[in-house]
PDB file of N, CA and C in Angstrom:
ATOM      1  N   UNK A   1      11.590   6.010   9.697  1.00  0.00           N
ATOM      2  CA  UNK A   1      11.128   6.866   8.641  1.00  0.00           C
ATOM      3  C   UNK A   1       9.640   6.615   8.408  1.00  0.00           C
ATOM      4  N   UNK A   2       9.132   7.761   7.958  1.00  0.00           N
ATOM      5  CA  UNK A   2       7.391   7.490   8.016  1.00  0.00           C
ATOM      6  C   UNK A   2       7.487   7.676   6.683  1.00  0.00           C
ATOM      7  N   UNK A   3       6.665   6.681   5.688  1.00  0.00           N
ATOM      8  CA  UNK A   3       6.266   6.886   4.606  1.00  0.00           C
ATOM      9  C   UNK A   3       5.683   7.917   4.202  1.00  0.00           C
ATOM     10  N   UNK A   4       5.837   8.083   2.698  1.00  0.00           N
ATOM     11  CA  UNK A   4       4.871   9.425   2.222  1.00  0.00           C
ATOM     12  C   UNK A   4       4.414   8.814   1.318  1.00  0.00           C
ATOM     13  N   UNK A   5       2.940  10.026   0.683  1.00  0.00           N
ATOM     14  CA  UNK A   5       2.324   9.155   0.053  1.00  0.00           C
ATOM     15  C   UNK A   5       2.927   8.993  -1.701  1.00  0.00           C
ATOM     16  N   UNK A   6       4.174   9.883  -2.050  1.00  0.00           N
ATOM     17  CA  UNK A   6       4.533   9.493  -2.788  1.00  0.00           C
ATOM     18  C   UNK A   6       5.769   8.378  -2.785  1.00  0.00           C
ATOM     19  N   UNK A   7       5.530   7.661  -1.978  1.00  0.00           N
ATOM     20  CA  UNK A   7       6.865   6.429  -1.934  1.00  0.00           C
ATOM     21  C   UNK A   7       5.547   5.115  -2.249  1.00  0.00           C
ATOM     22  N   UNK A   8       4.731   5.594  -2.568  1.00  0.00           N
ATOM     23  CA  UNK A   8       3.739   4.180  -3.205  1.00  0.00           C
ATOM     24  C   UNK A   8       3.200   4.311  -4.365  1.00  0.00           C
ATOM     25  N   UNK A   9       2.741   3.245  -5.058  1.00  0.00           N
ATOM     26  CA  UNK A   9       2.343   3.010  -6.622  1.00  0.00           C
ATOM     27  C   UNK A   9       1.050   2.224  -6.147  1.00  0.00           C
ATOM     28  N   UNK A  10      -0.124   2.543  -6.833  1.00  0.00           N
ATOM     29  CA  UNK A  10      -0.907   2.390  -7.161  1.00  0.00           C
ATOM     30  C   UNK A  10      -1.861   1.391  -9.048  1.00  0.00           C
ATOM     31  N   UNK A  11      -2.111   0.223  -8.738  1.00  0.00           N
ATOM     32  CA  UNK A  11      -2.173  -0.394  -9.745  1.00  0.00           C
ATOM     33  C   UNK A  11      -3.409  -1.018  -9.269  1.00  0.00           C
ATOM     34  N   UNK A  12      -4.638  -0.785 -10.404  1.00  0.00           N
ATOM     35  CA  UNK A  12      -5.930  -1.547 -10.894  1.00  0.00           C
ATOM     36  C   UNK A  12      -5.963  -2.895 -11.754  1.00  0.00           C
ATOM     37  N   UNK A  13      -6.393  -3.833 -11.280  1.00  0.00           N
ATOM     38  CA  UNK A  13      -6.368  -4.961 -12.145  1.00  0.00           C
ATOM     39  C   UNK A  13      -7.529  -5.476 -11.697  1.00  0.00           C
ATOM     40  N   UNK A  14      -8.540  -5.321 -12.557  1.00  0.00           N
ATOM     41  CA  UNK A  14     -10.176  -6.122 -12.664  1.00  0.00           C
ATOM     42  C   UNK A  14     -10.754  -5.731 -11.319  1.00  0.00           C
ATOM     43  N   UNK A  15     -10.793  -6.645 -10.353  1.00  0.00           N
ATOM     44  CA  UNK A  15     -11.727  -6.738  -9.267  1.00  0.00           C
ATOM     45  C   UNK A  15     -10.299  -6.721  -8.061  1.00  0.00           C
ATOM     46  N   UNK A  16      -9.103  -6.245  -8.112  1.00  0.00           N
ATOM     47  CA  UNK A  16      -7.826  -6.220  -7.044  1.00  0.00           C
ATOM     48  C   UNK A  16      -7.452  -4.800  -7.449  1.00  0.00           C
ATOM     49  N   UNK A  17      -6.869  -3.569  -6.419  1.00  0.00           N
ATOM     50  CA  UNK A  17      -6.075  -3.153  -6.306  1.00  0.00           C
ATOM     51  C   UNK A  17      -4.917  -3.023  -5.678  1.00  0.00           C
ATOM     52  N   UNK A  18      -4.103  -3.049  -6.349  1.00  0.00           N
ATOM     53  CA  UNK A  18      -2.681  -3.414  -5.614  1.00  0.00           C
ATOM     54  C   UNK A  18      -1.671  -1.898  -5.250  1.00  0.00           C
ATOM     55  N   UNK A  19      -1.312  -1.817  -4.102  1.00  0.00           N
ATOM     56  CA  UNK A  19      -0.624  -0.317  -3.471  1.00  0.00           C
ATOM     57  C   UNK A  19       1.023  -1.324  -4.066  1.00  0.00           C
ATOM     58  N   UNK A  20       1.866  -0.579  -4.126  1.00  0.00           N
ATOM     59  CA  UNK A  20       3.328  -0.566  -3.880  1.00  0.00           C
ATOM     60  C   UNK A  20       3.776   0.264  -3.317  1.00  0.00           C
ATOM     61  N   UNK A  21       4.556  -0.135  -2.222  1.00  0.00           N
ATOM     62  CA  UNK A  21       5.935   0.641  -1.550  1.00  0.00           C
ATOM     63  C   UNK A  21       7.035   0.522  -2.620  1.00  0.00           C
ATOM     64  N   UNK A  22       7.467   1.753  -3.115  1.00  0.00           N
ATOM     65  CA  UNK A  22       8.369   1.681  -3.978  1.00  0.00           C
ATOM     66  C   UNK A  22       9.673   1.464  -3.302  1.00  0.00           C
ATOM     67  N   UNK A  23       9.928   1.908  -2.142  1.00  0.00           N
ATOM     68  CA  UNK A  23      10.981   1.906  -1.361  1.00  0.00           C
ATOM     69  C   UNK A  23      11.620   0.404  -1.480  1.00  0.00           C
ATOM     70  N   UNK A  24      10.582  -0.659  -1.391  1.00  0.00           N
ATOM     71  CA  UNK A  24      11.034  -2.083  -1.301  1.00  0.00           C
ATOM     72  C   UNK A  24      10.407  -2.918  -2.331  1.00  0.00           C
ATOM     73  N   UNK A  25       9.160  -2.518  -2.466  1.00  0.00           N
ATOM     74  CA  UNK A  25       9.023  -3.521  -3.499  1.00  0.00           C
ATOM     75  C   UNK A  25       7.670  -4.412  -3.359  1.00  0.00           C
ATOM     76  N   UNK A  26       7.540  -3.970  -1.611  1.00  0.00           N
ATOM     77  CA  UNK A  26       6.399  -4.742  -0.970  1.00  0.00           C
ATOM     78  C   UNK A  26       5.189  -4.289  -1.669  1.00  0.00           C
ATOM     79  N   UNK A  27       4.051  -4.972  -2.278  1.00  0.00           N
ATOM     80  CA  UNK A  27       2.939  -5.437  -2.497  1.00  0.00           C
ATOM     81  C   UNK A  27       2.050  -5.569  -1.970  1.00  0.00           C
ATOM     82  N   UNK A  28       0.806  -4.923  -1.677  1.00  0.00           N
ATOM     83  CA  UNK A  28      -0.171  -5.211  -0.529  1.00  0.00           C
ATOM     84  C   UNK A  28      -1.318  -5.140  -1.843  1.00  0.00           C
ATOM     85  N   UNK A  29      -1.846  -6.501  -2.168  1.00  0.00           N
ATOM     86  CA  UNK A  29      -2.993  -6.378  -3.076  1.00  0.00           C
ATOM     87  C   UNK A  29      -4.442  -6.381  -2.669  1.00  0.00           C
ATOM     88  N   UNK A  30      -5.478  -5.798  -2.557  1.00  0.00           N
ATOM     89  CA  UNK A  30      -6.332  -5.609  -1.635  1.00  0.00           C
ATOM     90  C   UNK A  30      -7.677  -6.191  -3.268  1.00  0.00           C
ATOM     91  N   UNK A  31      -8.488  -7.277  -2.544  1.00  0.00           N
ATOM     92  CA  UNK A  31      -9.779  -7.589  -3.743  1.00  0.00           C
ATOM     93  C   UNK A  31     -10.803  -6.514  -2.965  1.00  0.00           C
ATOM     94  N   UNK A  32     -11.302  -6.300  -4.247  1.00  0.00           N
ATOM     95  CA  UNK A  32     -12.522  -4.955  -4.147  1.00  0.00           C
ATOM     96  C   UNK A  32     -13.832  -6.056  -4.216  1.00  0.00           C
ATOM     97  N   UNK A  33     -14.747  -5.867  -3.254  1.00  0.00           N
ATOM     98  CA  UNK A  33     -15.830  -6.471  -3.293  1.00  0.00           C
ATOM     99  C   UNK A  33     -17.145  -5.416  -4.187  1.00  0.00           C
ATOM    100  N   UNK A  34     -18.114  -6.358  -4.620  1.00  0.00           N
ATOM    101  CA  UNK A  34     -18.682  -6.006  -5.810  1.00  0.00           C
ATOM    102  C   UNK A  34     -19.594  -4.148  -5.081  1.00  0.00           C
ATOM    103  N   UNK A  35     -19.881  -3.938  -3.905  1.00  0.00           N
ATOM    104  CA  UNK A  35     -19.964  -2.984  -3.200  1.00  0.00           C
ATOM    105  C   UNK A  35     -19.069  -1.891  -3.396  1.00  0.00           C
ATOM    106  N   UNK A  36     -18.211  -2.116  -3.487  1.00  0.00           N
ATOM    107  CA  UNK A  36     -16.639  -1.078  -3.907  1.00  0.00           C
ATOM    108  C   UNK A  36     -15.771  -1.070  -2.394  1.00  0.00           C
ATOM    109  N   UNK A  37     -16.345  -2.494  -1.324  1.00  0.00           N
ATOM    110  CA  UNK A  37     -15.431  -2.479  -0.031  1.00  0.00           C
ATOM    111  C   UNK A  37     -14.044  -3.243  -0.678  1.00  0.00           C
ATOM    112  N   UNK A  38     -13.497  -2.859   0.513  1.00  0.00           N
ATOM    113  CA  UNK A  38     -11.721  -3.648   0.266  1.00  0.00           C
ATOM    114  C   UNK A  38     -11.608  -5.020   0.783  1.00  0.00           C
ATOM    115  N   UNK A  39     -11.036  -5.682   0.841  1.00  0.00           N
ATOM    116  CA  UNK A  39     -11.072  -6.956   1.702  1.00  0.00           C
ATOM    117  C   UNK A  39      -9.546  -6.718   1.944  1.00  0.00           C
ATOM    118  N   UNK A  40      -9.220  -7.306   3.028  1.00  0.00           N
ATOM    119  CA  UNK A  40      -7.762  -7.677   3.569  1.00  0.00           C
ATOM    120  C   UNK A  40      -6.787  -7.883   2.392  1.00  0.00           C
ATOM    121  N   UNK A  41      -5.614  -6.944   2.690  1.00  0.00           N
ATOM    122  CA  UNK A  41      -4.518  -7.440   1.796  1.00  0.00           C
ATOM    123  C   UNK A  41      -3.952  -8.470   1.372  1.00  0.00           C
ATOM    124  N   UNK A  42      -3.992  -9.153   0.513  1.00  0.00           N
ATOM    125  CA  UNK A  42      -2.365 -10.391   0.355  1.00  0.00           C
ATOM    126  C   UNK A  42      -0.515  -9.493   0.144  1.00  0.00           C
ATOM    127  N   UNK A  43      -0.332  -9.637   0.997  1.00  0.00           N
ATOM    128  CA  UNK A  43       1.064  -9.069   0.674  1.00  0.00           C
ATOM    129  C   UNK A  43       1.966  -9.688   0.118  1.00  0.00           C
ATOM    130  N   UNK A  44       2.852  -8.984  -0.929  1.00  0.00           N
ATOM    131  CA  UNK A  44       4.265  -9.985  -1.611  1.00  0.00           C
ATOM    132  C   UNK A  44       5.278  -8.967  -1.557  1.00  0.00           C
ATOM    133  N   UNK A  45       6.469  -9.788  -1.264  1.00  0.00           N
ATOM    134  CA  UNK A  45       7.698  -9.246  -0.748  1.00  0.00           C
ATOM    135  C   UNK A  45       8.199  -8.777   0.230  1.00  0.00           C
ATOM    136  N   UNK A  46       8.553  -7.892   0.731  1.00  0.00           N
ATOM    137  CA  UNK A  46       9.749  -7.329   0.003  1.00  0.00           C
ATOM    138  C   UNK A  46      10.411  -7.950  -0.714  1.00  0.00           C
ATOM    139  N   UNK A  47      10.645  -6.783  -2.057  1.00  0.00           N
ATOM    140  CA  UNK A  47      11.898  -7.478  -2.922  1.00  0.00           C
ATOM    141  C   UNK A  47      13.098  -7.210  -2.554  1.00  0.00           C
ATOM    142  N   UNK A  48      13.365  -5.819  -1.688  1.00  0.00           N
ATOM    143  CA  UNK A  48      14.792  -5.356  -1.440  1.00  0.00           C
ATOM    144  C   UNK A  48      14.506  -4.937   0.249  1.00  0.00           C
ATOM    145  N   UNK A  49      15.335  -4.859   0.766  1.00  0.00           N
ATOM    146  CA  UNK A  49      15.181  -4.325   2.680  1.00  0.00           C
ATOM    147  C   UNK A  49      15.403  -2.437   2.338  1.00  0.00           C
ATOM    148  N   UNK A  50      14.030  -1.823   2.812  1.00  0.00           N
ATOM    149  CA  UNK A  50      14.500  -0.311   2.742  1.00  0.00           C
ATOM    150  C   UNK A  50      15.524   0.276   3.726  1.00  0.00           C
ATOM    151  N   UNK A  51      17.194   0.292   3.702  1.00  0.00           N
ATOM    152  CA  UNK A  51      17.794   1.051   4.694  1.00  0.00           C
ATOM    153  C   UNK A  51      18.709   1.359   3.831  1.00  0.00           C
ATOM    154  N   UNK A  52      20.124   1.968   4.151  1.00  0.00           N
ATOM    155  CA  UNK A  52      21.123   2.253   3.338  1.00  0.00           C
ATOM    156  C   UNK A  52      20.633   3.907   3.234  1.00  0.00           C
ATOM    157  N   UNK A  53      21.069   4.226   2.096  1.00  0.00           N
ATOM    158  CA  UNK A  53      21.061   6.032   1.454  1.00  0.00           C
ATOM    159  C   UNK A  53      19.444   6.283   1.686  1.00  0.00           C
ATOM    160  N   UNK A  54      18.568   5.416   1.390  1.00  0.00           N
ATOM    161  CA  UNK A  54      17.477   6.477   1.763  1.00  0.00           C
ATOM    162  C   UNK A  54      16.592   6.241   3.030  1.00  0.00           C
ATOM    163  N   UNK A  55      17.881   5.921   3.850  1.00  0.00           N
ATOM    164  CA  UNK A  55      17.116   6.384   5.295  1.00  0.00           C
ATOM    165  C   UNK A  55      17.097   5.254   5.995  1.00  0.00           C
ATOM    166  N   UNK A  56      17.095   5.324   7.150  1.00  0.00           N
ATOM    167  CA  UNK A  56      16.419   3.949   8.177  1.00  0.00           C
ATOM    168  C   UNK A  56      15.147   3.218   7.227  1.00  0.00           C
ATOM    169  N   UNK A  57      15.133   1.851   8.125  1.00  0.00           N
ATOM    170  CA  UNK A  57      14.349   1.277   7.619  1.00  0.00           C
ATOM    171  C   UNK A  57      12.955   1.428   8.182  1.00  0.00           C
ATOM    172  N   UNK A  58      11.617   1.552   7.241  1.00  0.00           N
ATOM    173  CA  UNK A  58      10.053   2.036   7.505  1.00  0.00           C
ATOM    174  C   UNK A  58       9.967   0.818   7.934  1.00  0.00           C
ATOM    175  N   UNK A  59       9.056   0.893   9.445  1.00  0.00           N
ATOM    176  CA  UNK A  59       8.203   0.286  10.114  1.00  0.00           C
ATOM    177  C   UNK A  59       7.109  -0.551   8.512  1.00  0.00           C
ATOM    178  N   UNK A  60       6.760  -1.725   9.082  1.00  0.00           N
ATOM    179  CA  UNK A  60       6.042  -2.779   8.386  1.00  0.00           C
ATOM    180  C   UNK A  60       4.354  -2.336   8.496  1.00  0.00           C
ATOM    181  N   UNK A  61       4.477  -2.383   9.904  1.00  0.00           N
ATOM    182  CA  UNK A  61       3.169  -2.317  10.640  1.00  0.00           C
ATOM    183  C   UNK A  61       2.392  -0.377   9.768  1.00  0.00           C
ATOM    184  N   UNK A  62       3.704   0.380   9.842  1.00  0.00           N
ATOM    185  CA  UNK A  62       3.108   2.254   9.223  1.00  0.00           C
ATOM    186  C   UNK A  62       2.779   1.799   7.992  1.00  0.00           C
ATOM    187  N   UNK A  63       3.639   1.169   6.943  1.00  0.00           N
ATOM    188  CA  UNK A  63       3.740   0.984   5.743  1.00  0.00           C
ATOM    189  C   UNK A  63       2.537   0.129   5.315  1.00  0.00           C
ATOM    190  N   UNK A  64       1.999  -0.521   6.000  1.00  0.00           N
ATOM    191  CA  UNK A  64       0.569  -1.141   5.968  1.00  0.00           C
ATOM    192  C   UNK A  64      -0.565  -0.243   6.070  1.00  0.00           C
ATOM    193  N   UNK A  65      -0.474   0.292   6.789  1.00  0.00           N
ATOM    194  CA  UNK A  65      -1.748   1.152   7.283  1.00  0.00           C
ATOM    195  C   UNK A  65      -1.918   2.461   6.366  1.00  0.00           C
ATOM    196  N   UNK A  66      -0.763   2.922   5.729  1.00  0.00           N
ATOM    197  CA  UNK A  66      -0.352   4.048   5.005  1.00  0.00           C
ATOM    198  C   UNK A  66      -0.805   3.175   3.292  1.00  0.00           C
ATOM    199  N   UNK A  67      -0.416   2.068   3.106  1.00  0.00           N
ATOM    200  CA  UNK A  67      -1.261   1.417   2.024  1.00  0.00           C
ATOM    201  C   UNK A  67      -2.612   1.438   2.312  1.00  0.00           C
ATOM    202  N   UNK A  68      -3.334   0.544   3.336  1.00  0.00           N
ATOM    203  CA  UNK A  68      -4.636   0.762   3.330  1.00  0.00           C
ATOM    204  C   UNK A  68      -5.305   1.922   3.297  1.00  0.00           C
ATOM    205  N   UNK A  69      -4.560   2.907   3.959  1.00  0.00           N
ATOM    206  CA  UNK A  69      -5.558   4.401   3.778  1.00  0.00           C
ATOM    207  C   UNK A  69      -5.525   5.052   2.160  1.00  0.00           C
ATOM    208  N   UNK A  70      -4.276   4.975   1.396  1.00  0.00           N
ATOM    209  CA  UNK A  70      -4.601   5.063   0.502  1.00  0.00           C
ATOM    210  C   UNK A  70      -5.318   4.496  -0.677  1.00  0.00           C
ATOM    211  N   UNK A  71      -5.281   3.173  -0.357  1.00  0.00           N
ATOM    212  CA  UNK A  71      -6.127   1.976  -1.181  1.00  0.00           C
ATOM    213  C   UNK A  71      -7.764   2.408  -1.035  1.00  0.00           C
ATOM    214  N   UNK A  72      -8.215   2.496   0.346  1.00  0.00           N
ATOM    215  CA  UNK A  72      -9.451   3.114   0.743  1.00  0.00           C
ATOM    216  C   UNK A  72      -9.673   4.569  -0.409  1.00  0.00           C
ATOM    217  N   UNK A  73      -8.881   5.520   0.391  1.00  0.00           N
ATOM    218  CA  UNK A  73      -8.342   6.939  -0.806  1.00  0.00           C
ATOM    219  C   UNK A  73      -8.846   6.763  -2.291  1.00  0.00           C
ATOM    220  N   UNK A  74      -8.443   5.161  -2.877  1.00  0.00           N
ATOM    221  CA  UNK A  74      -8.304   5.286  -4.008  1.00  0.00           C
ATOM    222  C   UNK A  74      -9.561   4.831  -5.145  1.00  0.00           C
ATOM    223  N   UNK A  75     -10.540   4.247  -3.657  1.00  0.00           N
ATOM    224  CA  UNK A  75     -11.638   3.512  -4.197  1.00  0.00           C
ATOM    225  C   UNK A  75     -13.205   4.613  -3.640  1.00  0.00           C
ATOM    226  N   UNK A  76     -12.788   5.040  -2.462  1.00  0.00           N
ATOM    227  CA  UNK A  76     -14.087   6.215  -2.211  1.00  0.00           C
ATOM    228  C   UNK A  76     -13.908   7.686  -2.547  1.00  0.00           C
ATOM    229  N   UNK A  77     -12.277   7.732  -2.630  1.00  0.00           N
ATOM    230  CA  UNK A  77     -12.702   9.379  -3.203  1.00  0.00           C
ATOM    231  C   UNK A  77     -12.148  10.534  -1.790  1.00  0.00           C
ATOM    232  N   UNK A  78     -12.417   9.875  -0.762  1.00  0.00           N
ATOM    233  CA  UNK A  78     -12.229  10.930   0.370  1.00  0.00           C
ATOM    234  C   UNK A  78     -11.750   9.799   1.611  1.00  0.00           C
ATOM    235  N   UNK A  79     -10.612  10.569   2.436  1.00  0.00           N
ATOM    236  CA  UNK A  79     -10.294  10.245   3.501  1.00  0.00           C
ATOM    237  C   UNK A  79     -11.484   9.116   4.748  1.00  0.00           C
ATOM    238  N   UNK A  80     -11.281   8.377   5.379  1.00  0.00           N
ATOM    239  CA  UNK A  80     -12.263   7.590   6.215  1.00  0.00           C
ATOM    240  C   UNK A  80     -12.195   7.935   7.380  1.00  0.00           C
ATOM    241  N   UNK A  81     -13.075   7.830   8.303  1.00  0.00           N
ATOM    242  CA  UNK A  81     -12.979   8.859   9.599  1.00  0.00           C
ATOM    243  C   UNK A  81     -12.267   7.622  10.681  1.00  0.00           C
TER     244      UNK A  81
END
């Protein structure tokens, strides 16, 4: 299953933004450098394994990259080439 971009949550805290996969629970908190760049995620969790009723379970590796593009998304405003 390929993520969408509404299966993630989005949360600001000071100088970190943090994406959620709502699907599981996973956490990818990304620190914003004083520039407005991202630095590498810290990830926490999964809290739950996504399979059962809503679908096979999402690739780790999509669900990463689908956070970072929106984390990027969420700090410049427009897609990155």
């Amino acid at each position: 299953m390929t993520p969408r971009t509404d299966d993630f949550r989005l949360e600001r805290s000071g100088d970190e933004l943090t994406v959620v996969f709502t699907q599981t629970g996973t956490a990818y908190t990304f620190p914003l450098g004083p520039d407005g760049s991202l630095g590498d995620p810290r990830v926490s969790g999964p809290v739950r394994p996504a399979s059962g009723q809503d679908g096979p379970e999402s690739d780790e590796a999509t669900v990463r990259r689908t956070a970072t593009a929106l984390a990027r998304l969420a700090i410049a405003g427009s897609p990155a080439d």
